[in-house]
C-alpha atoms as a PDB file:
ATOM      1  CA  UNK A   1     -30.516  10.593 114.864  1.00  0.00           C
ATOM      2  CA  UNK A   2     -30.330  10.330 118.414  1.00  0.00           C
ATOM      3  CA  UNK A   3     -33.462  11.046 120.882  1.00  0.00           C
ATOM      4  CA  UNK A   4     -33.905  14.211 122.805  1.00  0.00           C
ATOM      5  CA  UNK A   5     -34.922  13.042 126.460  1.00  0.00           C
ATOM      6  CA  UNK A   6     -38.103  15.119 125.729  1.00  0.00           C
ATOM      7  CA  UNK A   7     -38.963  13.260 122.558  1.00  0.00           C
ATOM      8  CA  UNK A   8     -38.134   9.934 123.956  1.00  0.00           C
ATOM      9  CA  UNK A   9     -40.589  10.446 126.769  1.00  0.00           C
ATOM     10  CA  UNK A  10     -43.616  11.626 124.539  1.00  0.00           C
ATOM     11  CA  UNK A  11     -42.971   8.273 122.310  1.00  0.00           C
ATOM     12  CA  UNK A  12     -42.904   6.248 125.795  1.00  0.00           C
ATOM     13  CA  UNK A  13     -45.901   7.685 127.171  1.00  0.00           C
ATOM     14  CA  UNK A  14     -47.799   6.840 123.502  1.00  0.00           C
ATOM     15  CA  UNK A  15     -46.848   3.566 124.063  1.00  0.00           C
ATOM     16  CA  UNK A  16     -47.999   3.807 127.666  1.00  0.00           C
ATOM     17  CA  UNK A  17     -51.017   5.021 126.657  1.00  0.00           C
ATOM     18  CA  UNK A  18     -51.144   2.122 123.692  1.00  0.00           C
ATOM     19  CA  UNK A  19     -50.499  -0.429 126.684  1.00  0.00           C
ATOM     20  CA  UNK A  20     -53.205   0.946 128.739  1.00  0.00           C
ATOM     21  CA  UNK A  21     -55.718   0.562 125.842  1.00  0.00           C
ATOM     22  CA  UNK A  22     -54.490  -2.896 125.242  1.00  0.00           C
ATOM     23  CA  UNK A  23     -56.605  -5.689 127.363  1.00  0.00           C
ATOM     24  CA  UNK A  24     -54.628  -8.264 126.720  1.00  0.00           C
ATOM     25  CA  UNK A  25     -51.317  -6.666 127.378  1.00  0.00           C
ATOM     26  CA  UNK A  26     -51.958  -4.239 130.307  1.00  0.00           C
ATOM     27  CA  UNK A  27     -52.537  -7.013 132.738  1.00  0.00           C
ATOM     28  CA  UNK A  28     -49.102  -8.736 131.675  1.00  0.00           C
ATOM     29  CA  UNK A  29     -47.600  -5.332 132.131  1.00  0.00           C
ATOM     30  CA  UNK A  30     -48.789  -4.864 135.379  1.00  0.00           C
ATOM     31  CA  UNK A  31     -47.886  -8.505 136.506  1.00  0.00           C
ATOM     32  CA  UNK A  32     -44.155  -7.765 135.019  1.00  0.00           C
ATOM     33  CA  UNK A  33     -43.904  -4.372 136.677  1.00  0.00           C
ATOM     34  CA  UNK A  34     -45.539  -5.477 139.611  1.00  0.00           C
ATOM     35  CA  UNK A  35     -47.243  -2.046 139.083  1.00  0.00           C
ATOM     36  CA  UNK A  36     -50.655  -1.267 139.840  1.00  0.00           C
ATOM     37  CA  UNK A  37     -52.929   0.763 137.658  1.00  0.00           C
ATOM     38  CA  UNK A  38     -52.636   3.422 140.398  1.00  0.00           C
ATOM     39  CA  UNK A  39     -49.021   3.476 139.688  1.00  0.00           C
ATOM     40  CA  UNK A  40     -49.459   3.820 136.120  1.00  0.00           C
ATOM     41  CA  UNK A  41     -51.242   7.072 136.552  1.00  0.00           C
ATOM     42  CA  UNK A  42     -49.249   8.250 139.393  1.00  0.00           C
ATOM     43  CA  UNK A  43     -45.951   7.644 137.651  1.00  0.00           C
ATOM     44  CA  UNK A  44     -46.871   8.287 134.059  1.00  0.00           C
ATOM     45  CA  UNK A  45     -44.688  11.180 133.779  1.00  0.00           C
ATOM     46  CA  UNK A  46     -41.565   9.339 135.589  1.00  0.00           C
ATOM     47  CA  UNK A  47     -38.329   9.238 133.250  1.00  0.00           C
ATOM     48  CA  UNK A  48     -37.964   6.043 134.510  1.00  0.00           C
ATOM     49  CA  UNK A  49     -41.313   4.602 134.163  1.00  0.00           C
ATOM     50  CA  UNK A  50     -41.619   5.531 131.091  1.00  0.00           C
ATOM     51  CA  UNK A  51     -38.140   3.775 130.613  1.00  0.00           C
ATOM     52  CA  UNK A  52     -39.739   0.515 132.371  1.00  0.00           C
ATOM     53  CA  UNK A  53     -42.899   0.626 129.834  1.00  0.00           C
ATOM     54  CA  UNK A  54     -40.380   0.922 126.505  1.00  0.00           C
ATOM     55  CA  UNK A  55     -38.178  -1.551 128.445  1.00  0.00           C
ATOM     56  CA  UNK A  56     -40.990  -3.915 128.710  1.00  0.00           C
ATOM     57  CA  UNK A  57     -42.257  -3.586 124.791  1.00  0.00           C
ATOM     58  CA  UNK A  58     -38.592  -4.290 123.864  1.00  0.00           C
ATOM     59  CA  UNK A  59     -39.270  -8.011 125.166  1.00  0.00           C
ATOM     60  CA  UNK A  60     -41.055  -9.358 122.362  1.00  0.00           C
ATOM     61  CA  UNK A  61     -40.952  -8.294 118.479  1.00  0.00           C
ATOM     62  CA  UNK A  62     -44.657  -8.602 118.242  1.00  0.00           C
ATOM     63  CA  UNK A  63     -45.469  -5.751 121.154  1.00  0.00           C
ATOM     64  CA  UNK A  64     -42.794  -3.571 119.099  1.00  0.00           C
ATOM     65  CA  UNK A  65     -44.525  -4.164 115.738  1.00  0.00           C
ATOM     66  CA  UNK A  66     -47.980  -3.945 117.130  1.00  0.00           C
ATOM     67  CA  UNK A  67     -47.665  -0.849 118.832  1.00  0.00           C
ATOM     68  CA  UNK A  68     -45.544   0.809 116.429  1.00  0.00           C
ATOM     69  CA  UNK A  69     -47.733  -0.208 113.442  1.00  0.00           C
ATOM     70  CA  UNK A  70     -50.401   1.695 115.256  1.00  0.00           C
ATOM     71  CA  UNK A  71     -48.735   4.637 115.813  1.00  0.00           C
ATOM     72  CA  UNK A  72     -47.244   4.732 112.612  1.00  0.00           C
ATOM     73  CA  UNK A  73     -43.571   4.676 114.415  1.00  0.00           C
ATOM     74  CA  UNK A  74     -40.491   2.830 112.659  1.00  0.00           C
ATOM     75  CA  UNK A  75     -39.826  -0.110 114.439  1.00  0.00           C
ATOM     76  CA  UNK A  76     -36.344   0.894 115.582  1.00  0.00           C
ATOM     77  CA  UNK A  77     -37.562   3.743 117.761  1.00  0.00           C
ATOM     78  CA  UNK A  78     -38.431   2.504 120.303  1.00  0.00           C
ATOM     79  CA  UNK A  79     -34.587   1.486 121.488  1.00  0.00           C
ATOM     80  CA  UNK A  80     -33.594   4.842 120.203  1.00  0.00           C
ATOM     81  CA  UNK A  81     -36.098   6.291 122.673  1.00  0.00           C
ATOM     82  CA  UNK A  82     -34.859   3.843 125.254  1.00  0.00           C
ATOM     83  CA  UNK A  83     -31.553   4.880 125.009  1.00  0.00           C
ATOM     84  CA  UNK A  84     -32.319   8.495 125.816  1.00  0.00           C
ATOM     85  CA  UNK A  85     -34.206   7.622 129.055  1.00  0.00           C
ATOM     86  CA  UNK A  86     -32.774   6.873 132.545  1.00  0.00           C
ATOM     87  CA  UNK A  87     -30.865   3.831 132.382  1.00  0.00           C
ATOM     88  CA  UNK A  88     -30.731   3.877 128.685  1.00  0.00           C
ATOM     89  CA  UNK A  89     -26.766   4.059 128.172  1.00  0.00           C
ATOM     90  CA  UNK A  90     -24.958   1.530 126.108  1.00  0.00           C
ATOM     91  CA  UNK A  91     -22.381  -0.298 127.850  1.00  0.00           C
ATOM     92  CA  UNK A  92     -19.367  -1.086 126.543  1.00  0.00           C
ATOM     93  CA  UNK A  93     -17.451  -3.746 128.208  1.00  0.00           C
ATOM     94  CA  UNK A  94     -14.321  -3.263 126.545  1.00  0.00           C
END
């Protein structure tokens, strides 16, 4: 099943809001984005922010499982979601 745009953003912005309660992962966040916690709440309803913050769990297995396990998400989700946010597209390069 494919993501609506809608759904996919509600699914980033709970892992946004996961990431923002996370202490030891907001500040690597921020450092990656080069956002500032200003810009998190100033962009929080951006398409592509919220692309950028599912982007960002999709580097590392363990920030998948974690925040899916706590929001009781299957793991492969997330990429659905990505794919239905700006930038998301698969590219075929045949």
């Amino acid at each position: 099943m494919e993501y609506s745009t809608d759904a996919a953003e509600t699914l980033a912005l709970q892992a946004l809001g996961w990431l923002v309660g996370n202490d030891d992962l907001l500040p690597v966040f921020l450092g990656a984005s080069g956002a500032s916690e200003a810009d998190v709440k100033a962009n929080a309803t951006d398409p592509a922010f919220l692309a950028a913050v599912l982007d960002f769990l999709l580097m590392d297995d363990a920030w998948i499982i974690a925040f899916c396990d706590s929001a009781n998400v299957r793991y492969d989700k997330i990429s659905q979601a990505r794919a239905a946010l700006p930038g998301g597209a698969q590219m075929n390069w045949t």
